[in-house]
C-alpha atoms as a PDB file:
ATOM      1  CA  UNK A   1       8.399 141.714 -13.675  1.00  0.00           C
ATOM      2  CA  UNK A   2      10.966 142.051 -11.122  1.00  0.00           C
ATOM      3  CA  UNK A   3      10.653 140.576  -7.570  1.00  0.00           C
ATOM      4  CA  UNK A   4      10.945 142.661  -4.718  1.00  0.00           C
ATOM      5  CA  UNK A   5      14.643 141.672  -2.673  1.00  0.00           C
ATOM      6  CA  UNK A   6      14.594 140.147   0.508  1.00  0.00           C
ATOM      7  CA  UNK A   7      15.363 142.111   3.603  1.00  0.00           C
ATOM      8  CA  UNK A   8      18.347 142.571   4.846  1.00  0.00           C
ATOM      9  CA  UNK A   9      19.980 143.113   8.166  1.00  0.00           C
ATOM     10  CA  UNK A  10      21.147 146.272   6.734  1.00  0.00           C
ATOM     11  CA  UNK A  11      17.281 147.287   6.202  1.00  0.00           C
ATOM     12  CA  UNK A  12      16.476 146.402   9.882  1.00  0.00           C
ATOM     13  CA  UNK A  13      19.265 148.517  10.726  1.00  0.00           C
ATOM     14  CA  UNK A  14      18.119 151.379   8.965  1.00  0.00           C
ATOM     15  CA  UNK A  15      15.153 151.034  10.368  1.00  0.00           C
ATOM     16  CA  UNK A  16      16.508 151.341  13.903  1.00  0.00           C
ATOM     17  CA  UNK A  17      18.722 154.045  13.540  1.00  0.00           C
ATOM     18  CA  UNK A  18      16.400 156.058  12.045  1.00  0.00           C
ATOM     19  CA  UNK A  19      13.856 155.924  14.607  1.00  0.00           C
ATOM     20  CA  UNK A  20      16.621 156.093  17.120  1.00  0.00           C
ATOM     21  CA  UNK A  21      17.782 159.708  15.865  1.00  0.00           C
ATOM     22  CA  UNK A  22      14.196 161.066  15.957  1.00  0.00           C
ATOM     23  CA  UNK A  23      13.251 159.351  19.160  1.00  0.00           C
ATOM     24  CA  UNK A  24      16.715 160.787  20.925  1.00  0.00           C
ATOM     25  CA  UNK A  25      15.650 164.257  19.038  1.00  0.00           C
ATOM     26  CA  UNK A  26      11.988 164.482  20.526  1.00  0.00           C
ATOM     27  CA  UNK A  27      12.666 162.879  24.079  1.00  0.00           C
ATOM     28  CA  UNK A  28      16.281 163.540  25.255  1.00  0.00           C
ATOM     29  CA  UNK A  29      17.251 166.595  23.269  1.00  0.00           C
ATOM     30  CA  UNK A  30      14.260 168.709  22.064  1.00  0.00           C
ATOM     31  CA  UNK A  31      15.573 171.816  20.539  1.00  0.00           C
ATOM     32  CA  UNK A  32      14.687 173.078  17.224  1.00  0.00           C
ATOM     33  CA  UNK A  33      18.088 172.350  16.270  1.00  0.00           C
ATOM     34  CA  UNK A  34      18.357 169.075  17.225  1.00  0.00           C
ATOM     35  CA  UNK A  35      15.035 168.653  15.664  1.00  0.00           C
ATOM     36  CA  UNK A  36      15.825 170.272  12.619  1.00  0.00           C
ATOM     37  CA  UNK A  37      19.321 168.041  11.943  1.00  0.00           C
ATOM     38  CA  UNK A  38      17.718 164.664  12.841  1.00  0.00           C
ATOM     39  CA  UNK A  39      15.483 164.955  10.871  1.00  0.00           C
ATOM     40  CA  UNK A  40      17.923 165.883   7.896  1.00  0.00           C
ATOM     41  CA  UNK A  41      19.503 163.052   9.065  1.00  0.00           C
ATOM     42  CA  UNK A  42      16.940 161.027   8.431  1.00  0.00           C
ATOM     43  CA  UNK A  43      16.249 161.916   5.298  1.00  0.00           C
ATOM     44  CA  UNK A  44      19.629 161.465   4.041  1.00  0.00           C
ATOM     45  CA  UNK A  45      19.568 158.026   5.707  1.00  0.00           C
ATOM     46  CA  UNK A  46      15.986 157.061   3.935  1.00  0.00           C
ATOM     47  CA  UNK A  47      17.288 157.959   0.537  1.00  0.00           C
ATOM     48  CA  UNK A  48      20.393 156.152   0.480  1.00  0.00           C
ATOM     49  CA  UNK A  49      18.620 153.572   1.886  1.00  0.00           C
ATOM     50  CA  UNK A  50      16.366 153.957  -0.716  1.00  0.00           C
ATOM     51  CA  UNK A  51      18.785 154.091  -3.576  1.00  0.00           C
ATOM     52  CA  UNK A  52      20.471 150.638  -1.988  1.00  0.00           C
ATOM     53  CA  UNK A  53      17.066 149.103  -2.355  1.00  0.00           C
ATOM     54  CA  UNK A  54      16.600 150.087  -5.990  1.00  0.00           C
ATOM     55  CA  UNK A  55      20.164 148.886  -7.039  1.00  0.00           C
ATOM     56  CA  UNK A  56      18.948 145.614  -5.181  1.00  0.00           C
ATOM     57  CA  UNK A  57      15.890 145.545  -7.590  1.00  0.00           C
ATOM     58  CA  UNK A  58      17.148 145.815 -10.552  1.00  0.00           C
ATOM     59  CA  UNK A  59      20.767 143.694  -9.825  1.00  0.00           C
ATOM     60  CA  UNK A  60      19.374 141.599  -8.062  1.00  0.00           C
ATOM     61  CA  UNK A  61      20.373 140.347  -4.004  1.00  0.00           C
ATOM     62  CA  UNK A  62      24.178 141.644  -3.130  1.00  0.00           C
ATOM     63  CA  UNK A  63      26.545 139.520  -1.193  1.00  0.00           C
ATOM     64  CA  UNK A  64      28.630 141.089   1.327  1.00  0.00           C
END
């Protein structure tokens, strides 16, 4: 059974940015728009996140 990786920097950041984008989207710019894009934003942000984190499961840790 495979062990989950260890975190990266790159998770915390995508952590942060994420929550930055909807934060800026409900507090500073609240328009459906705006809505409506960050959270496409974040979407698209979660999954490549998400597909970084699989590759990282099954490769193992990557150097950078």
């Amino acid at each position: 059974m495979a062990e989950l990786p260890s975190l990266h920097r790159y998770d915390l950041f995508t952590a942060v940015v994420v929550v930055a984008i909807v934060a800026f989207a409900y507090l500073v710019y609240p328009t459906h728009l705006m809505l409506v894009s960050a959270w496409l934003t974040a979407i698209t942000i979660s999954l490549c996140w998400l597909g970084f984190f699989v590759y990282r499961l099954a490769y193992g840790d990557v150097e950078f």
